[in-house]
Protein backbone atom coordinates (compact mmCIF):
# COMPACT_ATOMS: atom_id res chain seq x y z
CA UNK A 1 -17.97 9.79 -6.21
CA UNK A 2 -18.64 12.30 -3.29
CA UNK A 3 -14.74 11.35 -1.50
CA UNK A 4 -12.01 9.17 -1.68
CA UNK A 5 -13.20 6.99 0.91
CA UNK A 6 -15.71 5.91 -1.93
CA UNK A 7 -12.63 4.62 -3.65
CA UNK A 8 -12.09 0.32 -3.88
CA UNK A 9 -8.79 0.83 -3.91
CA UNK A 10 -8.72 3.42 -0.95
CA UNK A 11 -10.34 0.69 1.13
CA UNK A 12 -8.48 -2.22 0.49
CA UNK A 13 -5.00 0.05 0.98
CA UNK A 14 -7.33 0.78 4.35
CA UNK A 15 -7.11 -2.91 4.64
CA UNK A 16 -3.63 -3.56 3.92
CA UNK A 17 -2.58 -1.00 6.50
CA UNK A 18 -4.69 -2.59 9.24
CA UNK A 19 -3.53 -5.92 8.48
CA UNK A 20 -0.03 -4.82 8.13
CA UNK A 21 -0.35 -3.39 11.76
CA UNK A 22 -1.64 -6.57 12.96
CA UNK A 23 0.95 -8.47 11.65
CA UNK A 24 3.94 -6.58 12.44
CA UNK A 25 3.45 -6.20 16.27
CA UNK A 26 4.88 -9.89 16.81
CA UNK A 27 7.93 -8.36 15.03
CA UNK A 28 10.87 -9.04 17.25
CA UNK A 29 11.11 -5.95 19.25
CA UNK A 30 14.72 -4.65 17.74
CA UNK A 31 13.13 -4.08 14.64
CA UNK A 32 10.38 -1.28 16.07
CA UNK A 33 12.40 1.43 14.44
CA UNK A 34 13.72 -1.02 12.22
CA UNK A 35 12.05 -2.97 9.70
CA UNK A 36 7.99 -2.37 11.38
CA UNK A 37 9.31 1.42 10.72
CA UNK A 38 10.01 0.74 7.37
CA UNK A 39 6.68 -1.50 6.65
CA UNK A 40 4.76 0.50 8.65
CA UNK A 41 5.47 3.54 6.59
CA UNK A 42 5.13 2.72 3.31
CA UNK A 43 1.20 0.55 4.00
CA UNK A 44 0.05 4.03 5.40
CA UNK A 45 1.45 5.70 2.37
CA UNK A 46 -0.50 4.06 -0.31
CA UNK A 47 -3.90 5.18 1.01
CA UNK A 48 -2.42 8.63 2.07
CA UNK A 49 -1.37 9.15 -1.31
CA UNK A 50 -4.27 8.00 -3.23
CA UNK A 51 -6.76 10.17 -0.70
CA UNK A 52 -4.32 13.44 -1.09
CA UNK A 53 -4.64 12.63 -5.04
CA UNK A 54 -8.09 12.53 -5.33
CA UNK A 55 -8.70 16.55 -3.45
CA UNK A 56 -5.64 17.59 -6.58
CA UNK A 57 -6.97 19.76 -9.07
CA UNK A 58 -6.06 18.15 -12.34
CA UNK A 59 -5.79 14.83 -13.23
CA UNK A 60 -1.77 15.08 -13.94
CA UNK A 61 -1.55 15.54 -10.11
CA UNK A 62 -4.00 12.83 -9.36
CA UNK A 63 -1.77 10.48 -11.62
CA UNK A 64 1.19 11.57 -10.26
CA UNK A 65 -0.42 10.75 -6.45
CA UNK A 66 -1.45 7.28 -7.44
CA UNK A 67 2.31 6.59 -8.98
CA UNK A 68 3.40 7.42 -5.43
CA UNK A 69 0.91 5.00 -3.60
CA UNK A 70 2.27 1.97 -6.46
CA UNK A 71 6.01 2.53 -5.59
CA UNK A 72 5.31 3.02 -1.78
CA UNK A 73 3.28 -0.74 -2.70
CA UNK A 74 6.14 -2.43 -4.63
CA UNK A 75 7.92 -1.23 -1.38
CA UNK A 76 6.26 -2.80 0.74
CA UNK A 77 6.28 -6.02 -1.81
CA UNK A 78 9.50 -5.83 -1.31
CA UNK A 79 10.18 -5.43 2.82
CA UNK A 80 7.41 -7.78 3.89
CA UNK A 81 9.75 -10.32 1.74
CA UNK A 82 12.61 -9.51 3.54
CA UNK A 83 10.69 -10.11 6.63
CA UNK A 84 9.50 -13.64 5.54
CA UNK A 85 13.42 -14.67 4.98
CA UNK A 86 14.32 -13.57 7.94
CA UNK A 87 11.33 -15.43 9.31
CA UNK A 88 9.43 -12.52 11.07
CA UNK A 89 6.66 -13.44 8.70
CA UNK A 90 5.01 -17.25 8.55
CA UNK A 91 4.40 -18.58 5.16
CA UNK A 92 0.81 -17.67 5.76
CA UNK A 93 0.97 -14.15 6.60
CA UNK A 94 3.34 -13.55 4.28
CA UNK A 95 0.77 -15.22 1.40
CA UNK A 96 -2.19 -13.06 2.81
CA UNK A 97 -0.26 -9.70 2.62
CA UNK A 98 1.62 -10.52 -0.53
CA UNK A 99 -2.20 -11.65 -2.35
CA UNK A 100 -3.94 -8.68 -1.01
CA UNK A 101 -0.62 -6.08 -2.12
CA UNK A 102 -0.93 -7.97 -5.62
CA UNK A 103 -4.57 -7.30 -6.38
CA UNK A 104 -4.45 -3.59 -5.20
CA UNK A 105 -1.43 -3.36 -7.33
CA UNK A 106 -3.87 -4.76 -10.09
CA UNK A 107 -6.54 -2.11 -9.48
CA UNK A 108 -4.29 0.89 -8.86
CA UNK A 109 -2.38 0.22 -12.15
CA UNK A 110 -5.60 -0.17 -13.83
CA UNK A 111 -6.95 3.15 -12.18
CA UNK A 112 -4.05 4.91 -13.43
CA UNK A 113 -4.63 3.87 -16.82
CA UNK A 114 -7.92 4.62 -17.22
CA UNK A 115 -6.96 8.46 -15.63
CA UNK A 116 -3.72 8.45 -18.02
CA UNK A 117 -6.14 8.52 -20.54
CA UNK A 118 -7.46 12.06 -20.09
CA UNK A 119 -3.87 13.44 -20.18
């Protein structure tokens, strides 16, 4: 692997932020600083994290990136649920985001493992 951008899971966080973007600008427009902030924030932070991770110089730091992008995922888990009860999100989007969060969730933990075993 010559860069992170070689990275599966760096691309579909890529993903995730793009669709995230997408989604968000029908937001109501009180929650710009608000909850699209919040969501916003936290989708660029998973592939920011796992990219600043991989240029670390041991693997403890690398581990300790990746554990950053996962909570910065479980938070957005979390606010695009918010947004679907307070209906800025259709059942649809909401299922898209959610599925795609899930199974970079599932390949991030399993990254981590397999780099928590050279610790």
């Amino acid at each position: 692997m010559k860069t992170f951008r070689d990275l599966l899971i760096w691309q579909k966080a890529m993903s995730l932020v793009t669709n995230c973007y997408k989604v968000t600008s029908h937001f109501p427009k009180e929650e710009q600083f608000g909850l699209i902030s919040q969501i916003r924030r936290c989708s660029i932070s998973i592939p920011s994290n796992i990219a600043e991770g991989f240029a670390r110089e041991s693997n403890k730091d690398y581990y300790r990136f990746l554990s950053i992008a996962l909570g910065s995922l479980f938070e957005f888990q979390t606010q695009i649920e918010i947004a679907l009860n307070l209906n800025y999100l259709s059942e649809e989007n909401f299922k898209n985001l959610y599925e795609d969060s899930r199974e970079l969730e599932r390949m991030l933990t399993s990254f981590m493992n397999k780099i928590k075993e050279t610790l």
